[in-house]
PDB file of N, CA and C in Angstrom:
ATOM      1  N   UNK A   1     116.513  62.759  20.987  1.00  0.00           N
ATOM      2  CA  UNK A   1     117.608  63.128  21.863  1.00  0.00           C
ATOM      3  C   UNK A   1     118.654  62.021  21.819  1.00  0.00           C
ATOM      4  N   UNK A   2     119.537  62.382  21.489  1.00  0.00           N
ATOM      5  CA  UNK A   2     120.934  61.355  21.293  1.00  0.00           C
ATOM      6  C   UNK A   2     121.985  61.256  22.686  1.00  0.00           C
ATOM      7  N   UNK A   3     122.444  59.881  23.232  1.00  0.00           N
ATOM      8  CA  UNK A   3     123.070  60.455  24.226  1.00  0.00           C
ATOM      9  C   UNK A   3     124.883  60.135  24.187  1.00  0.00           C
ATOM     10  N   UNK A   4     125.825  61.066  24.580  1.00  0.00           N
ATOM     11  CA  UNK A   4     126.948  60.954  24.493  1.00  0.00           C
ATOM     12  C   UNK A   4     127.393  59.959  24.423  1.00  0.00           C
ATOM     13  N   UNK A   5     128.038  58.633  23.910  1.00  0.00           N
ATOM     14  CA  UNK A   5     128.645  57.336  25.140  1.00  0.00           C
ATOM     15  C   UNK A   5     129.645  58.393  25.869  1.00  0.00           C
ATOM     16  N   UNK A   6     130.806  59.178  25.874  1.00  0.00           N
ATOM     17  CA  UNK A   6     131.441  59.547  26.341  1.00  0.00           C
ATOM     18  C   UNK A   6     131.000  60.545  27.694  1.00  0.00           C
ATOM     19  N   UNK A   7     129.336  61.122  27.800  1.00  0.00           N
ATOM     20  CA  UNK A   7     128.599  61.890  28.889  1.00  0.00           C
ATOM     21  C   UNK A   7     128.362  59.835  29.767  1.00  0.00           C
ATOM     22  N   UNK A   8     127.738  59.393  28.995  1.00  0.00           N
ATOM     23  CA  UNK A   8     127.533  58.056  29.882  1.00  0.00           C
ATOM     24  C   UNK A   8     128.197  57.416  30.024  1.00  0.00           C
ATOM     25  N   UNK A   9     129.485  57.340  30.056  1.00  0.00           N
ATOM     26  CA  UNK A   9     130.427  56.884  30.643  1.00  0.00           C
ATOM     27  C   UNK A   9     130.766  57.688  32.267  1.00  0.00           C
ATOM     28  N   UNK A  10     130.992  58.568  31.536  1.00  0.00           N
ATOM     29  CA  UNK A  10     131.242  59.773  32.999  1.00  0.00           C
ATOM     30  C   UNK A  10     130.204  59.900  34.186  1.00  0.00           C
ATOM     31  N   UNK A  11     128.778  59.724  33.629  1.00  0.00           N
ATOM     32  CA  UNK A  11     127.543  59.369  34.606  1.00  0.00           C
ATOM     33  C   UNK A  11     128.147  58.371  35.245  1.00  0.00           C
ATOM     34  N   UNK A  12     128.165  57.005  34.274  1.00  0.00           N
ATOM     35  CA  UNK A  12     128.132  55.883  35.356  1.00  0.00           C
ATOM     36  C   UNK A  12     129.413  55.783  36.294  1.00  0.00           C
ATOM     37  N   UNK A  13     130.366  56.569  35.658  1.00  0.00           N
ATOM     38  CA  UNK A  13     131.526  56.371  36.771  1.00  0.00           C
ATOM     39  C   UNK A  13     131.472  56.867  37.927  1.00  0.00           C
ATOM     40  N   UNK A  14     130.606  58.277  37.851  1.00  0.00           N
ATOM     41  CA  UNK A  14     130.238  58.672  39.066  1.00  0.00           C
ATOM     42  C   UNK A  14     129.382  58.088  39.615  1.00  0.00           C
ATOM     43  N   UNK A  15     128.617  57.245  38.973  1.00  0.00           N
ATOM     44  CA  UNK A  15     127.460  56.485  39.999  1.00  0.00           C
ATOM     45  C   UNK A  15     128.834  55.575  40.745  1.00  0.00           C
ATOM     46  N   UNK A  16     129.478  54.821  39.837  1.00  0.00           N
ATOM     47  CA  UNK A  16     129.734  53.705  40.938  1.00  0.00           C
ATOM     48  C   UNK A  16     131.329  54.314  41.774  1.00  0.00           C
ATOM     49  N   UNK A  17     131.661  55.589  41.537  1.00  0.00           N
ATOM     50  CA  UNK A  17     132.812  56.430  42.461  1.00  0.00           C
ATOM     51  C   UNK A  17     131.710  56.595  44.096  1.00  0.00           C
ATOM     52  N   UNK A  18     130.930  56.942  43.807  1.00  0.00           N
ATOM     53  CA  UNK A  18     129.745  57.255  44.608  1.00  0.00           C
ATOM     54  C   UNK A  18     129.074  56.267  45.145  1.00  0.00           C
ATOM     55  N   UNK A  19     128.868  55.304  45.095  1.00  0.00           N
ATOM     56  CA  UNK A  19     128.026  53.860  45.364  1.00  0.00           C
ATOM     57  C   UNK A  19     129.047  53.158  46.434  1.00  0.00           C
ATOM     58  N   UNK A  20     130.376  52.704  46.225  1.00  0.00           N
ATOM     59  CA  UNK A  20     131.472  52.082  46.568  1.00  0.00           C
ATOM     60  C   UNK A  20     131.297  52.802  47.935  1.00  0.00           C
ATOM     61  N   UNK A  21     132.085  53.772  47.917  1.00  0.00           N
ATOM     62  CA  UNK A  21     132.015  54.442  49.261  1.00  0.00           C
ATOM     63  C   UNK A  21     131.247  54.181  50.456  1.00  0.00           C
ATOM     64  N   UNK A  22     129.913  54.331  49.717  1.00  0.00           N
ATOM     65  CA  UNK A  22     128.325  53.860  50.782  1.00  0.00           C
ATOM     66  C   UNK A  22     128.214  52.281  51.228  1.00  0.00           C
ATOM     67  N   UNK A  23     128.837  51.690  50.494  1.00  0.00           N
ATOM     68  CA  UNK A  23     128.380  50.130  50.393  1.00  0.00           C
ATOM     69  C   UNK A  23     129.272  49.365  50.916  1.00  0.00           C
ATOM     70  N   UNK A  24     130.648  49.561  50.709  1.00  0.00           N
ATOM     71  CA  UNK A  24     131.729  48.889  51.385  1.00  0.00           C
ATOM     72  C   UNK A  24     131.453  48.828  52.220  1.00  0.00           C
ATOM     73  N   UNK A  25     131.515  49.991  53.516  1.00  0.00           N
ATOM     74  CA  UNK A  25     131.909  49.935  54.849  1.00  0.00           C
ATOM     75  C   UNK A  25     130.795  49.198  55.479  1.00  0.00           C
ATOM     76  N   UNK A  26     129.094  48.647  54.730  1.00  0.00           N
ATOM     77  CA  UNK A  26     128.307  47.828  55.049  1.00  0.00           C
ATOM     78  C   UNK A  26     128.741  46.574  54.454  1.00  0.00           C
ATOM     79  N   UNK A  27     129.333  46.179  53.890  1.00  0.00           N
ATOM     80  CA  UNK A  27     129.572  44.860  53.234  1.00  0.00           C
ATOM     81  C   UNK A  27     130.641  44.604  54.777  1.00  0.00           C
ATOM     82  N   UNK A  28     131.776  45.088  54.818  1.00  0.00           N
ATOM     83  CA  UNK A  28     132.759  44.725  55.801  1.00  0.00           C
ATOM     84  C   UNK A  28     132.385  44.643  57.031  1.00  0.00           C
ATOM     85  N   UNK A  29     131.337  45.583  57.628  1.00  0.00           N
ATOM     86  CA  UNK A  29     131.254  45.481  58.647  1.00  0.00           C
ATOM     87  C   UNK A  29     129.831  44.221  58.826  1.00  0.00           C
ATOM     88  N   UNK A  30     129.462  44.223  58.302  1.00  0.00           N
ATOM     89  CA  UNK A  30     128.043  43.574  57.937  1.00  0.00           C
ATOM     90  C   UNK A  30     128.755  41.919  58.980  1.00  0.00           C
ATOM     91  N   UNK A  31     129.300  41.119  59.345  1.00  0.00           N
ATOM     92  CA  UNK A  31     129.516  39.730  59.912  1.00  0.00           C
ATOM     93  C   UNK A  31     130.311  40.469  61.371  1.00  0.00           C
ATOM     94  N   UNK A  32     130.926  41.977  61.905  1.00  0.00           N
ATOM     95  CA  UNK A  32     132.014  41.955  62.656  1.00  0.00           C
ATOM     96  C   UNK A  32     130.669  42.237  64.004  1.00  0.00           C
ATOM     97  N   UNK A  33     131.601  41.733  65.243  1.00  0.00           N
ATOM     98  CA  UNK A  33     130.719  42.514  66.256  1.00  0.00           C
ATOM     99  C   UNK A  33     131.455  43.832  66.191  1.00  0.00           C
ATOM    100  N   UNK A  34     131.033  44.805  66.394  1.00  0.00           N
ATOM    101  CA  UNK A  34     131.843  46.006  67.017  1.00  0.00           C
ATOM    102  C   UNK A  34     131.570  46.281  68.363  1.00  0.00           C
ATOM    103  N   UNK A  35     132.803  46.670  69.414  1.00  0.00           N
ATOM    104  CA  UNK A  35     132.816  46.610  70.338  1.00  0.00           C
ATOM    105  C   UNK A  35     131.628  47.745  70.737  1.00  0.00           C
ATOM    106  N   UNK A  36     131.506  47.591  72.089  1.00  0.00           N
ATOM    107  CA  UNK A  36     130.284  48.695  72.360  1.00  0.00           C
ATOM    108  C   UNK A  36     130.821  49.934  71.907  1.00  0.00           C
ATOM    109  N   UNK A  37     131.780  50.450  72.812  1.00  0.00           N
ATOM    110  CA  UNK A  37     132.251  51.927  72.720  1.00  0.00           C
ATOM    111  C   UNK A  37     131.844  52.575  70.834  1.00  0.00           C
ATOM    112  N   UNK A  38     132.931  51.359  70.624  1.00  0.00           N
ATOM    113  CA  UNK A  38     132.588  52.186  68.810  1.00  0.00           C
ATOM    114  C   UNK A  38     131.175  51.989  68.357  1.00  0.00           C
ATOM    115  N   UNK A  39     130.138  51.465  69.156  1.00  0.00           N
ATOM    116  CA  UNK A  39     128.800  51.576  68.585  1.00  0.00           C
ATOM    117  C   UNK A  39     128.025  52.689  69.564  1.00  0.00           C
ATOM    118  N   UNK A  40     128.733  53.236  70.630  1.00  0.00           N
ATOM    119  CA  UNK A  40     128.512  54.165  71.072  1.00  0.00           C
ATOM    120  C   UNK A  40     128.965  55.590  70.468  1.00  0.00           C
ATOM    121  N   UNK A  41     130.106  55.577  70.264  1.00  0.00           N
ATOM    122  CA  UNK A  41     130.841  56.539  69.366  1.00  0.00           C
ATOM    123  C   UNK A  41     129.909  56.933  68.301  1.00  0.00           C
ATOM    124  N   UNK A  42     129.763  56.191  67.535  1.00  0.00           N
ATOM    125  CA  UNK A  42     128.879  56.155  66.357  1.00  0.00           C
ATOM    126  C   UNK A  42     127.409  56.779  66.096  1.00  0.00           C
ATOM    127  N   UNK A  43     127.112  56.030  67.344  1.00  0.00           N
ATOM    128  CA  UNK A  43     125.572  57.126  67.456  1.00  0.00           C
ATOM    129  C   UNK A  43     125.716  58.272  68.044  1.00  0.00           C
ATOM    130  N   UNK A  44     126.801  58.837  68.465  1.00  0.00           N
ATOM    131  CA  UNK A  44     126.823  60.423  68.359  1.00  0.00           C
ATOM    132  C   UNK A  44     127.341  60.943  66.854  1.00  0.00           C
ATOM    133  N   UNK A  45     127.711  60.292  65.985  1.00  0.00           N
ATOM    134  CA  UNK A  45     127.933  60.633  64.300  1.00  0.00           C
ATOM    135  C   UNK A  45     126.507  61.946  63.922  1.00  0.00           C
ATOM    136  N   UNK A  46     125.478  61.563  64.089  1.00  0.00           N
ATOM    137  CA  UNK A  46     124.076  62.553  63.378  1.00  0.00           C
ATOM    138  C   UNK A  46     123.992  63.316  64.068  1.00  0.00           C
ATOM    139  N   UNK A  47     124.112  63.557  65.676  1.00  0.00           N
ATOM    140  CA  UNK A  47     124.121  64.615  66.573  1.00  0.00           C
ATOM    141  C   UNK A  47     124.983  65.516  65.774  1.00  0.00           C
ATOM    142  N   UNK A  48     126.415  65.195  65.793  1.00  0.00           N
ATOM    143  CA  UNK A  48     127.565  66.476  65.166  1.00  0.00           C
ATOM    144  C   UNK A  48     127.183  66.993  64.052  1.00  0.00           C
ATOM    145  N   UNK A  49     127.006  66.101  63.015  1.00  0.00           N
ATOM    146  CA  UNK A  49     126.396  66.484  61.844  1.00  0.00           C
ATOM    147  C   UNK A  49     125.242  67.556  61.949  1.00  0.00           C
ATOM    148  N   UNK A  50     124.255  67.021  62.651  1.00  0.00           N
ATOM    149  CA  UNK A  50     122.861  68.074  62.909  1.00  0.00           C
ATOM    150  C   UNK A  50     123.653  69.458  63.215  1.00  0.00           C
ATOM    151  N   UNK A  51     124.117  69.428  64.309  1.00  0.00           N
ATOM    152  CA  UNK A  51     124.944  70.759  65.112  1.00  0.00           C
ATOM    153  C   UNK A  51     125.843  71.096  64.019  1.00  0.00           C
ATOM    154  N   UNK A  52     126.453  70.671  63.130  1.00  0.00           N
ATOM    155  CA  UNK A  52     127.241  71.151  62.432  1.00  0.00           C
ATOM    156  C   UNK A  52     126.362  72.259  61.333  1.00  0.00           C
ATOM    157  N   UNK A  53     125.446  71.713  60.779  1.00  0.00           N
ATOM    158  CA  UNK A  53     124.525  72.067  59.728  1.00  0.00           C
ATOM    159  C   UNK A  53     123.594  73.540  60.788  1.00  0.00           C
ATOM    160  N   UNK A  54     123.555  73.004  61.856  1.00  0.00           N
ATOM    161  CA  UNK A  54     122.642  74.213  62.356  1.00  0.00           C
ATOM    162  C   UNK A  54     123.623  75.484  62.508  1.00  0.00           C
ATOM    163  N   UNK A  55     124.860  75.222  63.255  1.00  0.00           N
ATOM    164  CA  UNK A  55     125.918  76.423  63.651  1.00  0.00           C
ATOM    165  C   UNK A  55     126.318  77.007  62.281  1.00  0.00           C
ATOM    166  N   UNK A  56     126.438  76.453  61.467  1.00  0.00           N
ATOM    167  CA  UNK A  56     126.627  76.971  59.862  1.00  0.00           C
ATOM    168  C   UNK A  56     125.668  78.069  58.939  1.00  0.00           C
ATOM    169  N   UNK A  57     124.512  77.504  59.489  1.00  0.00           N
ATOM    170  CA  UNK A  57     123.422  78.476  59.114  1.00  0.00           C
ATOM    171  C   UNK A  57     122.852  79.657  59.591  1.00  0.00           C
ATOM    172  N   UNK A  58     123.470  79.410  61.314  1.00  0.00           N
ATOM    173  CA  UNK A  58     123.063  81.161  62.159  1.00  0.00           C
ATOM    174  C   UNK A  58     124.353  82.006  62.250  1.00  0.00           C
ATOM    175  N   UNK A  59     125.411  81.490  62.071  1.00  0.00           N
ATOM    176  CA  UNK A  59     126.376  82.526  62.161  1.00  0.00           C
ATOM    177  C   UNK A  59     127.124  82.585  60.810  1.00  0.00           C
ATOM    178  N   UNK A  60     126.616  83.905  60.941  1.00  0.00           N
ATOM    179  CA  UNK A  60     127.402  84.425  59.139  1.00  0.00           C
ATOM    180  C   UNK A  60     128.751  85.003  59.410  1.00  0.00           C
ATOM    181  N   UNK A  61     129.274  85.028  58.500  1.00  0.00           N
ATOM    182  CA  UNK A  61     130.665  85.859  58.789  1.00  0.00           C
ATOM    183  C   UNK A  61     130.604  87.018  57.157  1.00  0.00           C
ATOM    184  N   UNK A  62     130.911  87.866  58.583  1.00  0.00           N
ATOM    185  CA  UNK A  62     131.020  89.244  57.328  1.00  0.00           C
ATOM    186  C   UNK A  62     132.631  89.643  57.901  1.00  0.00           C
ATOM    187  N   UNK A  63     133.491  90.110  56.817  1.00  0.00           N
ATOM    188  CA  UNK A  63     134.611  90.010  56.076  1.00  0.00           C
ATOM    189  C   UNK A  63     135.227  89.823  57.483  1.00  0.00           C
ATOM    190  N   UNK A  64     135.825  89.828  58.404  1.00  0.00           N
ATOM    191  CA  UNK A  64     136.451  89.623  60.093  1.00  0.00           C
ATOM    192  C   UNK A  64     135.221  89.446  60.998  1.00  0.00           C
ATOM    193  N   UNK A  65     134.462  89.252  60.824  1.00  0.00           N
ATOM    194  CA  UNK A  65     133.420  89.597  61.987  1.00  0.00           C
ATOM    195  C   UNK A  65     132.728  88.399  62.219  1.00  0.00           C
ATOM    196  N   UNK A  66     132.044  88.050  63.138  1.00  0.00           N
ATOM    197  CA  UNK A  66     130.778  86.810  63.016  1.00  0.00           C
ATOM    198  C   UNK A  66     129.647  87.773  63.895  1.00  0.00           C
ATOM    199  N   UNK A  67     128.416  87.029  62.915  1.00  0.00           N
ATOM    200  CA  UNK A  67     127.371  87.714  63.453  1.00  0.00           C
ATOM    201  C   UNK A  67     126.568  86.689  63.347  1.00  0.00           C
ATOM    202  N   UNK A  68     125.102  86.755  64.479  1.00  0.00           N
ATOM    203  CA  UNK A  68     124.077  85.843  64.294  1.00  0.00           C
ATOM    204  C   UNK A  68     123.041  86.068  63.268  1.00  0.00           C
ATOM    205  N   UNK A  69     122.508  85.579  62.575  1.00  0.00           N
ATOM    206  CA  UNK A  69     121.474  85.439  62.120  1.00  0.00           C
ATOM    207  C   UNK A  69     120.191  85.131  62.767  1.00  0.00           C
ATOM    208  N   UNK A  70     119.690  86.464  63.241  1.00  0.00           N
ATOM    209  CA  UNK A  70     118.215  86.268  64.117  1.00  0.00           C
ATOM    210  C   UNK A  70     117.241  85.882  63.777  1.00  0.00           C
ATOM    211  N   UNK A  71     116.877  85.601  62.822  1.00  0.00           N
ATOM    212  CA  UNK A  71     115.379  84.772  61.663  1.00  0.00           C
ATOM    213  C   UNK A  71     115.511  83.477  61.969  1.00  0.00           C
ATOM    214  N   UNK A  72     117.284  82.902  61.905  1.00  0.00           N
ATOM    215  CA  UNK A  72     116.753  81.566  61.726  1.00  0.00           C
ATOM    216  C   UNK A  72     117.251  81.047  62.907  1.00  0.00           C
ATOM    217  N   UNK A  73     118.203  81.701  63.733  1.00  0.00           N
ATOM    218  CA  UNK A  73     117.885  81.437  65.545  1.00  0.00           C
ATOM    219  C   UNK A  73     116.334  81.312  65.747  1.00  0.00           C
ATOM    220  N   UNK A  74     115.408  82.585  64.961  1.00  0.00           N
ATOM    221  CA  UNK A  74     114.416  82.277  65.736  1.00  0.00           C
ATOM    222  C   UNK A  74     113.298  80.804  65.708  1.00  0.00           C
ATOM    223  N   UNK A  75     113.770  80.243  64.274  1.00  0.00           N
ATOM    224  CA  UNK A  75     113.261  78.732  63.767  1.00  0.00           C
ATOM    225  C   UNK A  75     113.774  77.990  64.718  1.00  0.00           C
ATOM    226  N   UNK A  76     115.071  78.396  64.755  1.00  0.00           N
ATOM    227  CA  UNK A  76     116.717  76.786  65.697  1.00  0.00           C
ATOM    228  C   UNK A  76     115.587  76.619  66.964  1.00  0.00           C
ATOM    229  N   UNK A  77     115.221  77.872  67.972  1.00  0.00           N
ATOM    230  CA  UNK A  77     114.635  77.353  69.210  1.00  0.00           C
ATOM    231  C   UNK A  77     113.584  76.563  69.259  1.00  0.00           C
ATOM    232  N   UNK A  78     112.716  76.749  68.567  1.00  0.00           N
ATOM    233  CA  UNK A  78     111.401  75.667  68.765  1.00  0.00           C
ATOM    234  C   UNK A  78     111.395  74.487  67.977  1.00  0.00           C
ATOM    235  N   UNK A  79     112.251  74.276  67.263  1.00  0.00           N
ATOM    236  CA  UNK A  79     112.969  73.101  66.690  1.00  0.00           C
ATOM    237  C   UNK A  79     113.588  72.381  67.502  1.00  0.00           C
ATOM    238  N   UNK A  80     114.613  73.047  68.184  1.00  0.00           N
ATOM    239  CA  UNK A  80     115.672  72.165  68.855  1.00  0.00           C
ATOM    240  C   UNK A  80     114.314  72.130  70.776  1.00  0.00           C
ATOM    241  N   UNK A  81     113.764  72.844  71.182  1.00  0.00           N
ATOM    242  CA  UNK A  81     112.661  72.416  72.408  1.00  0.00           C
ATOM    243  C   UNK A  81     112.046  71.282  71.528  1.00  0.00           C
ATOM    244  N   UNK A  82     111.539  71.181  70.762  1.00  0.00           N
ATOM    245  CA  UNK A  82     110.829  69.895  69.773  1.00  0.00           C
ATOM    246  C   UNK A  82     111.421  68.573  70.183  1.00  0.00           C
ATOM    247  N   UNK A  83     112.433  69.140  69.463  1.00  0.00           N
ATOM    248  CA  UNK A  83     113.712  67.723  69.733  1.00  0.00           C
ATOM    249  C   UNK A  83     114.230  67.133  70.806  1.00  0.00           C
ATOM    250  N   UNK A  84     114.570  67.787  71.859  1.00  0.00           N
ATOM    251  CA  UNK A  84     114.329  67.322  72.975  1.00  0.00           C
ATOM    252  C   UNK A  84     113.030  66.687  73.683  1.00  0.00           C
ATOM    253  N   UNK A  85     111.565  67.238  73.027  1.00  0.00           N
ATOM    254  CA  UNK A  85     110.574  66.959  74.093  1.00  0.00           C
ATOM    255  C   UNK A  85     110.724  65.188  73.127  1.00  0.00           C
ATOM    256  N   UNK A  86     110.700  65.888  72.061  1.00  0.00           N
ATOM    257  CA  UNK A  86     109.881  64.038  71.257  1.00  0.00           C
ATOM    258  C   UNK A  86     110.701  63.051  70.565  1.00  0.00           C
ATOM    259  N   UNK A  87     111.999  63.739  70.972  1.00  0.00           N
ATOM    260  CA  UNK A  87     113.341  62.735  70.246  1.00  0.00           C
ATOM    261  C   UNK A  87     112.799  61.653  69.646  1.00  0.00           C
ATOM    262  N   UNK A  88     112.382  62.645  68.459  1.00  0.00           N
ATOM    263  CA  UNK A  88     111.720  62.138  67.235  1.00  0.00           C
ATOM    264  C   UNK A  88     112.267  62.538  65.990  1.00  0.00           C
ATOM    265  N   UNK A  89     113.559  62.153  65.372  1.00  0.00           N
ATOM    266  CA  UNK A  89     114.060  62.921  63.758  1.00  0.00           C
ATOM    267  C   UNK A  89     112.779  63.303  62.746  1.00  0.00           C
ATOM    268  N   UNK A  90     111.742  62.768  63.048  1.00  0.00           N
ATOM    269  CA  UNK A  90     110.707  62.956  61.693  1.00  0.00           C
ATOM    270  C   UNK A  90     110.220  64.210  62.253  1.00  0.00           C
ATOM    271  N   UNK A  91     109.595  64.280  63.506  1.00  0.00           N
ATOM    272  CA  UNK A  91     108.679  65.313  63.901  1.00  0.00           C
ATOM    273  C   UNK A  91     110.094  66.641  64.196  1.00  0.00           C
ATOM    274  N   UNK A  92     111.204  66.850  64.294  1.00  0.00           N
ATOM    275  CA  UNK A  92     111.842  67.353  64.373  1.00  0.00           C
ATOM    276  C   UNK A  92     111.927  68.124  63.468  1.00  0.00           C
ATOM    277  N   UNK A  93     112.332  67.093  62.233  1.00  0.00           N
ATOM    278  CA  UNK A  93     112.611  67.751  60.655  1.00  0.00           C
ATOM    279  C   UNK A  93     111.176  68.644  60.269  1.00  0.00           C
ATOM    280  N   UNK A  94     109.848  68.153  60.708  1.00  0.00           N
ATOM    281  CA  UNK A  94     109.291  68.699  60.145  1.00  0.00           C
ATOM    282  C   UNK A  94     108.995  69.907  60.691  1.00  0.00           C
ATOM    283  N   UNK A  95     108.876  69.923  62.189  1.00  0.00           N
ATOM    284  CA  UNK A  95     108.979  71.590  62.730  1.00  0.00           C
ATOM    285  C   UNK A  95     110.022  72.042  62.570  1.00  0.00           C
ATOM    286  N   UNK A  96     111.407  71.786  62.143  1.00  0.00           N
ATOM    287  CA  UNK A  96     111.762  72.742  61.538  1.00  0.00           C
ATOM    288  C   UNK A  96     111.400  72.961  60.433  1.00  0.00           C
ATOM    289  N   UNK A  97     110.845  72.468  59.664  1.00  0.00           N
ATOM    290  CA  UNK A  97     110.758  73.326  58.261  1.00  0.00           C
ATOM    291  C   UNK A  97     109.444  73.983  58.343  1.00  0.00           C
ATOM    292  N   UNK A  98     108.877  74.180  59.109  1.00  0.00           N
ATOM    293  CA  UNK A  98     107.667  74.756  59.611  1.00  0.00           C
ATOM    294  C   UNK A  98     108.430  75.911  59.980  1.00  0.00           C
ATOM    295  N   UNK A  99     108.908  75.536  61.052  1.00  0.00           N
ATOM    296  CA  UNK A  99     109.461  77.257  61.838  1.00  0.00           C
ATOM    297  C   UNK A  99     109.988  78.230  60.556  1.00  0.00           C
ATOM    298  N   UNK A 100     111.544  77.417  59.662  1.00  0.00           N
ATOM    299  CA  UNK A 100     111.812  78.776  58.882  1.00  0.00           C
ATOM    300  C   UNK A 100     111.128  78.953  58.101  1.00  0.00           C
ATOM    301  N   UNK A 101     109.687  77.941  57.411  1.00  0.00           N
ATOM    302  CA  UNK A 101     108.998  78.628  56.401  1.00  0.00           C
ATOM    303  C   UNK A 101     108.360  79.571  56.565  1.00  0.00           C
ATOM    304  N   UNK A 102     107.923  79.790  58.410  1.00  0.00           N
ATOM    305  CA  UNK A 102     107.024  80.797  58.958  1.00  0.00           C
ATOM    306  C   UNK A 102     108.243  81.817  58.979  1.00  0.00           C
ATOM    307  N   UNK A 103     109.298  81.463  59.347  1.00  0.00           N
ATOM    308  CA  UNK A 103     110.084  82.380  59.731  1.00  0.00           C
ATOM    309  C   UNK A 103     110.418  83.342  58.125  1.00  0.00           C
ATOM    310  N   UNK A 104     111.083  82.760  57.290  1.00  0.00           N
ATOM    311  CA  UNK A 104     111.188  83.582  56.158  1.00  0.00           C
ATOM    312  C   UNK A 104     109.889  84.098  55.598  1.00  0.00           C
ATOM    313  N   UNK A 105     108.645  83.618  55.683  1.00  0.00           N
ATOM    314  CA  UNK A 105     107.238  84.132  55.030  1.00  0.00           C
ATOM    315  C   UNK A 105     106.945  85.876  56.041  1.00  0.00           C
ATOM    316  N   UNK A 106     107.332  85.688  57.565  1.00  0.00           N
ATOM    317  CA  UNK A 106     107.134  86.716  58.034  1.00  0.00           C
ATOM    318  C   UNK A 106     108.455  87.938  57.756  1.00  0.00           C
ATOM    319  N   UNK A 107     109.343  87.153  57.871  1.00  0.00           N
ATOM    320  CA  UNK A 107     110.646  88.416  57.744  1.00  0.00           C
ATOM    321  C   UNK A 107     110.914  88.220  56.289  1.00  0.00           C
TER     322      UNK A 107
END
């Protein structure tokens, strides 16, 4: 197997287009205090994200319309009671992927 230089060039540029991004904003911030608020701010960052990723996945949109998706509402609830009881990201992640695997294996 022979490899491009011109494909590995393009790999590595995307590695380090991709790398930079992640690493800077720890290099810079890495010596600053940040004031509380913005370290408060901040740890609501994965909350939105989570909620973003969940509201995306139960409501479909058909051509004008929005509709729920009842299969994987029915995973979201005992996932998100989970998450509240054990505000735990590991045990979270993993009942959910419990719930929709049960959930898609039955429907």
């Amino acid at each position: 197997m022979s490899i491009n230089l011109s494909v590995l060039l393009v790999i590595l540029g995307c590695a380090i287009v991709t790398f930079i991004p992640r690493i800077i904003p720890f290099i810079v911030i890495r010596n600053i205090e940040l004031p509380k608020i913005v370290v408060k701010w901040l740890s609501f960052i994965p909350i939105c994200i989570f909620a973003a990723l969940i509201v995306d996945s139960f409501i479909i949109e058909n051509e004008s319309l929005l509709s729920i998706d009842w299969s994987v509402l029915a995973a979201i609830i005992p996932t998100l009671i989970v998450a509240i009881w054990s505000k735990s990201l590991s045990v979270t992640v993993i009942v959910g992927i419990v719930c929709m695997a049960t959930v898609r294996f039955l429907f």
